[in-house]
PDB file of N, CA and C in Angstrom:
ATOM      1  N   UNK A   1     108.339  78.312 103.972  1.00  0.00           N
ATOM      2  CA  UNK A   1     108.298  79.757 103.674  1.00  0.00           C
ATOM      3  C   UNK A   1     108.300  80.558 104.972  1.00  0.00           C
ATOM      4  N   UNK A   2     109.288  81.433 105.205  1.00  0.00           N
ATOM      5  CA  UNK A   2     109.497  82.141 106.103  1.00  0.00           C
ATOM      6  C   UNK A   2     108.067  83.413 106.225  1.00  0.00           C
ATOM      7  N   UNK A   3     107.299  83.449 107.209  1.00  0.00           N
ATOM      8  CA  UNK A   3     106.556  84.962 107.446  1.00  0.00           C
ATOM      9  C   UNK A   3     107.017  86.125 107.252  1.00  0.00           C
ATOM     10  N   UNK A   4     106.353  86.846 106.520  1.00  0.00           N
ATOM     11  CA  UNK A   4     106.658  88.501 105.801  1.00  0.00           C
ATOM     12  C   UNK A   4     106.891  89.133 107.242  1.00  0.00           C
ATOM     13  N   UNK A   5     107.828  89.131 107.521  1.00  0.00           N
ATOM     14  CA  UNK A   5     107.687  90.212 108.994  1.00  0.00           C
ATOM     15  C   UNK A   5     107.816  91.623 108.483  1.00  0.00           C
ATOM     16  N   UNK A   6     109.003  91.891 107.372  1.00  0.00           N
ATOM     17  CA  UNK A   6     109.362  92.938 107.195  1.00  0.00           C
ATOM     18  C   UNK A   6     110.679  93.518 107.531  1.00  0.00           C
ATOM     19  N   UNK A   7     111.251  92.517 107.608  1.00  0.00           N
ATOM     20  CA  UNK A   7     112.537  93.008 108.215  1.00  0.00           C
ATOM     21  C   UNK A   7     113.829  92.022 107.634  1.00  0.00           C
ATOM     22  N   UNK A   8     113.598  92.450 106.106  1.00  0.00           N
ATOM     23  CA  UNK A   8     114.970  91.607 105.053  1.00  0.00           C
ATOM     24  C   UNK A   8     114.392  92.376 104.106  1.00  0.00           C
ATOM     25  N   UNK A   9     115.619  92.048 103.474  1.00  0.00           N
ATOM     26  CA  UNK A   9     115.608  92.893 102.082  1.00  0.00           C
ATOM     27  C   UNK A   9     114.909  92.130 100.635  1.00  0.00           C
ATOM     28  N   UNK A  10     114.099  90.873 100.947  1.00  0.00           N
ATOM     29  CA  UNK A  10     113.559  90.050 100.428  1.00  0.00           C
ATOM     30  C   UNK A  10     112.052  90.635 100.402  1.00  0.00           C
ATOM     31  N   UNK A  11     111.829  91.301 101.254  1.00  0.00           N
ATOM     32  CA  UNK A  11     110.109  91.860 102.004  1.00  0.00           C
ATOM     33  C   UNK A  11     110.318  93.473 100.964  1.00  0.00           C
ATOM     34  N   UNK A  12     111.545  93.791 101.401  1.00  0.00           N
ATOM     35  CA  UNK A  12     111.483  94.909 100.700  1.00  0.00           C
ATOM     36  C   UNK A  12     111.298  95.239  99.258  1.00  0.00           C
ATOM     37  N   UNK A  13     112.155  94.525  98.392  1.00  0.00           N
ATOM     38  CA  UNK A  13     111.727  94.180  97.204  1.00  0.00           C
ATOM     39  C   UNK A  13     110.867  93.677  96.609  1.00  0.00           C
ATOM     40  N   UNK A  14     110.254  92.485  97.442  1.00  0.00           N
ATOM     41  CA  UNK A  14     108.541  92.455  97.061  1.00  0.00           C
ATOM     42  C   UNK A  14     107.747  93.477  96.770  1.00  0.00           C
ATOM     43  N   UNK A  15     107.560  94.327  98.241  1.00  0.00           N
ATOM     44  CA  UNK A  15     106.964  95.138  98.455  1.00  0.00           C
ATOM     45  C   UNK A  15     107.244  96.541  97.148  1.00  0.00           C
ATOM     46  N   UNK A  16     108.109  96.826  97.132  1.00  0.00           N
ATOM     47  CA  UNK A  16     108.609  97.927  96.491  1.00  0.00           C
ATOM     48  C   UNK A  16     108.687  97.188  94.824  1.00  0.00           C
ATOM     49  N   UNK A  17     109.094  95.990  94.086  1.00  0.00           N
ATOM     50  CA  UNK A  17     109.055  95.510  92.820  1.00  0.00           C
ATOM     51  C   UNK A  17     109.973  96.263  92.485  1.00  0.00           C
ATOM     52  N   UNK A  18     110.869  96.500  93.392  1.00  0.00           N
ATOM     53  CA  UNK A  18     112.509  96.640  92.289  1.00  0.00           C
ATOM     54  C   UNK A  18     113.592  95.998  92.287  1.00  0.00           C
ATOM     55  N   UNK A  19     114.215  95.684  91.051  1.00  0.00           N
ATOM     56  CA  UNK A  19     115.195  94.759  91.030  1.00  0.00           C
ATOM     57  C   UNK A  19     116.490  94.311  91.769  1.00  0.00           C
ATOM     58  N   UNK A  20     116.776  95.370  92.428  1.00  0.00           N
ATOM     59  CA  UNK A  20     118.255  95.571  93.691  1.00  0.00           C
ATOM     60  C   UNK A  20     117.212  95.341  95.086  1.00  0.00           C
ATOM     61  N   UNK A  21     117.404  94.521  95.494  1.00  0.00           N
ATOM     62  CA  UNK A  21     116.950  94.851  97.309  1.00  0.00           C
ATOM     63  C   UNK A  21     117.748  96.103  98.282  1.00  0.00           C
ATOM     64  N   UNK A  22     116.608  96.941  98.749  1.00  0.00           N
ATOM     65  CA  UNK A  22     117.222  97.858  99.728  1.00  0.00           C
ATOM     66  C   UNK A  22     118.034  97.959 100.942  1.00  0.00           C
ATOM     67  N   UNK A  23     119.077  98.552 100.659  1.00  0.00           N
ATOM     68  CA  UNK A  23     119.987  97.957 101.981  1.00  0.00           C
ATOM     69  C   UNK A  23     119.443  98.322 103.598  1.00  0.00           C
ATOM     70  N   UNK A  24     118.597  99.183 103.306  1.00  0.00           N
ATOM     71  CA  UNK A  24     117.505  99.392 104.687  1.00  0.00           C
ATOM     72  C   UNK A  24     116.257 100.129 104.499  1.00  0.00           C
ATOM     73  N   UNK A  25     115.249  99.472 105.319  1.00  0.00           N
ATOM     74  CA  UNK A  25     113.964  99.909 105.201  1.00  0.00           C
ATOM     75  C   UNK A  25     113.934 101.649 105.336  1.00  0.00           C
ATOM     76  N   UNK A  26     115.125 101.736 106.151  1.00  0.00           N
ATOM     77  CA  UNK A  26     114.485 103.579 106.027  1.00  0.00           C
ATOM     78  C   UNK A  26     114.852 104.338 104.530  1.00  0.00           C
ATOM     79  N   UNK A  27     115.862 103.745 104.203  1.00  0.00           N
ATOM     80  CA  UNK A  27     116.637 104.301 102.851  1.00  0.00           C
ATOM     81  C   UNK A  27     115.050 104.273 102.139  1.00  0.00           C
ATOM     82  N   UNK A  28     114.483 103.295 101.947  1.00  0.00           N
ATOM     83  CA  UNK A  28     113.295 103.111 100.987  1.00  0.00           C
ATOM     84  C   UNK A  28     111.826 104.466 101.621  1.00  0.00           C
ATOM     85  N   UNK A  29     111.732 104.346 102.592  1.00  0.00           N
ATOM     86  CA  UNK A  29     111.378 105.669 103.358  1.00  0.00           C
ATOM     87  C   UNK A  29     111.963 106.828 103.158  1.00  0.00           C
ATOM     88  N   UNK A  30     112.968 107.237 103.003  1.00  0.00           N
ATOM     89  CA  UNK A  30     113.403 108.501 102.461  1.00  0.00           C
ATOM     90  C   UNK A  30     113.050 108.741 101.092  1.00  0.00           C
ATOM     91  N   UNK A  31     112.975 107.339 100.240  1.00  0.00           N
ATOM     92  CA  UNK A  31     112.910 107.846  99.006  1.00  0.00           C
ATOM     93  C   UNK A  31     111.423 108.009  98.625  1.00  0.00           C
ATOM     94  N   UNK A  32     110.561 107.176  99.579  1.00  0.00           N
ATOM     95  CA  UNK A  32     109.467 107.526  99.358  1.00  0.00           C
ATOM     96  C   UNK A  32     108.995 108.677 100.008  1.00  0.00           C
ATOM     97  N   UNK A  33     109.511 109.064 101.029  1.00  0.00           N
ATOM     98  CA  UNK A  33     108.851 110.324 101.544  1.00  0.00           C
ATOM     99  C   UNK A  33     109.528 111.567 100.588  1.00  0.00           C
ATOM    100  N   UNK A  34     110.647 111.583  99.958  1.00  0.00           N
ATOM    101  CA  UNK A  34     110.869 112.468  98.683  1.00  0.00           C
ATOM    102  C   UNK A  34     110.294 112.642  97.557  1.00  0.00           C
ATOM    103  N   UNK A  35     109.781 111.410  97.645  1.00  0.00           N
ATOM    104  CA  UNK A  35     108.880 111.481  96.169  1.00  0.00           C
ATOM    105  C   UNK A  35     107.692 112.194  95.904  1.00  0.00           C
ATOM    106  N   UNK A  36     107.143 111.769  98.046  1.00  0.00           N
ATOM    107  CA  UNK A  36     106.269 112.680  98.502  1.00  0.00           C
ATOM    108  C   UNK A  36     105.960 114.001  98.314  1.00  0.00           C
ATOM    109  N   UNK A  37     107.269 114.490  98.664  1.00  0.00           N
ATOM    110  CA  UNK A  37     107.429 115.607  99.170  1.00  0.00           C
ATOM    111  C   UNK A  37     107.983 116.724  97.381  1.00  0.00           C
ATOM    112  N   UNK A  38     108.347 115.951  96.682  1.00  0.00           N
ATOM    113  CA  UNK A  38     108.724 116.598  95.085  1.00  0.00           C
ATOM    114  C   UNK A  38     107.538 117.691  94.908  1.00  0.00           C
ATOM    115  N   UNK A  39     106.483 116.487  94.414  1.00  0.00           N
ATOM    116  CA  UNK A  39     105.237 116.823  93.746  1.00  0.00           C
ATOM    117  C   UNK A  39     104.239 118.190  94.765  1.00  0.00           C
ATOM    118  N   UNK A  40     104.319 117.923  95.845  1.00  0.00           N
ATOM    119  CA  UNK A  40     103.860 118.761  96.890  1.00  0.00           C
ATOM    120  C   UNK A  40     104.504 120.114  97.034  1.00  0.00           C
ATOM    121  N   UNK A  41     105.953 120.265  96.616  1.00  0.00           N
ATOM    122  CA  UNK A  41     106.518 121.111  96.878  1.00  0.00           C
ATOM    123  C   UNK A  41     106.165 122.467  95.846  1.00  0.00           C
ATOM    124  N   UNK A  42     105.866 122.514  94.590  1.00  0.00           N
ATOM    125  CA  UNK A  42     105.430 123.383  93.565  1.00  0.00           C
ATOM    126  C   UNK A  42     103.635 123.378  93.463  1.00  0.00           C
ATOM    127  N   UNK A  43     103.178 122.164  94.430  1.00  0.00           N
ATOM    128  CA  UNK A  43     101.463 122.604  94.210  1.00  0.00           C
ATOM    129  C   UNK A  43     101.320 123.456  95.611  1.00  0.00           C
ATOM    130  N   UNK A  44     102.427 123.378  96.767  1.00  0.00           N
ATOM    131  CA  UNK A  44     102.174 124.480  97.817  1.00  0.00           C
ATOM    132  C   UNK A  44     102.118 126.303  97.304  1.00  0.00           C
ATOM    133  N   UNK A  45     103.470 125.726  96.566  1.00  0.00           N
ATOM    134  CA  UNK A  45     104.036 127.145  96.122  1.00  0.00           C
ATOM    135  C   UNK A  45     102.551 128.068  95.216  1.00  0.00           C
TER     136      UNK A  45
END
């Protein structure tokens, strides 16, 4: 068994539990920092 470094799309899908692996760790960062940023955006307002 290879060590979780974090840097395959095998780590990513673990991590995240979705069925397509991400073609890059930042893509998965954008979508989480959007998801972030949704909910935040109308409780600023």
């Amino acid at each position: 068994m290879e060590p979780a470094t974090g840097s395959g799309p095998g780590y990513m899908r673990s991590a995240v539990h979705d069925p397509e692996p991400q073609p890059d760790p930042e893509t998965a960062i954008q979508v989480f920092a959007a998801a972030n940023a949704a909910p935040a955006a109308p409780a600023a307002g």
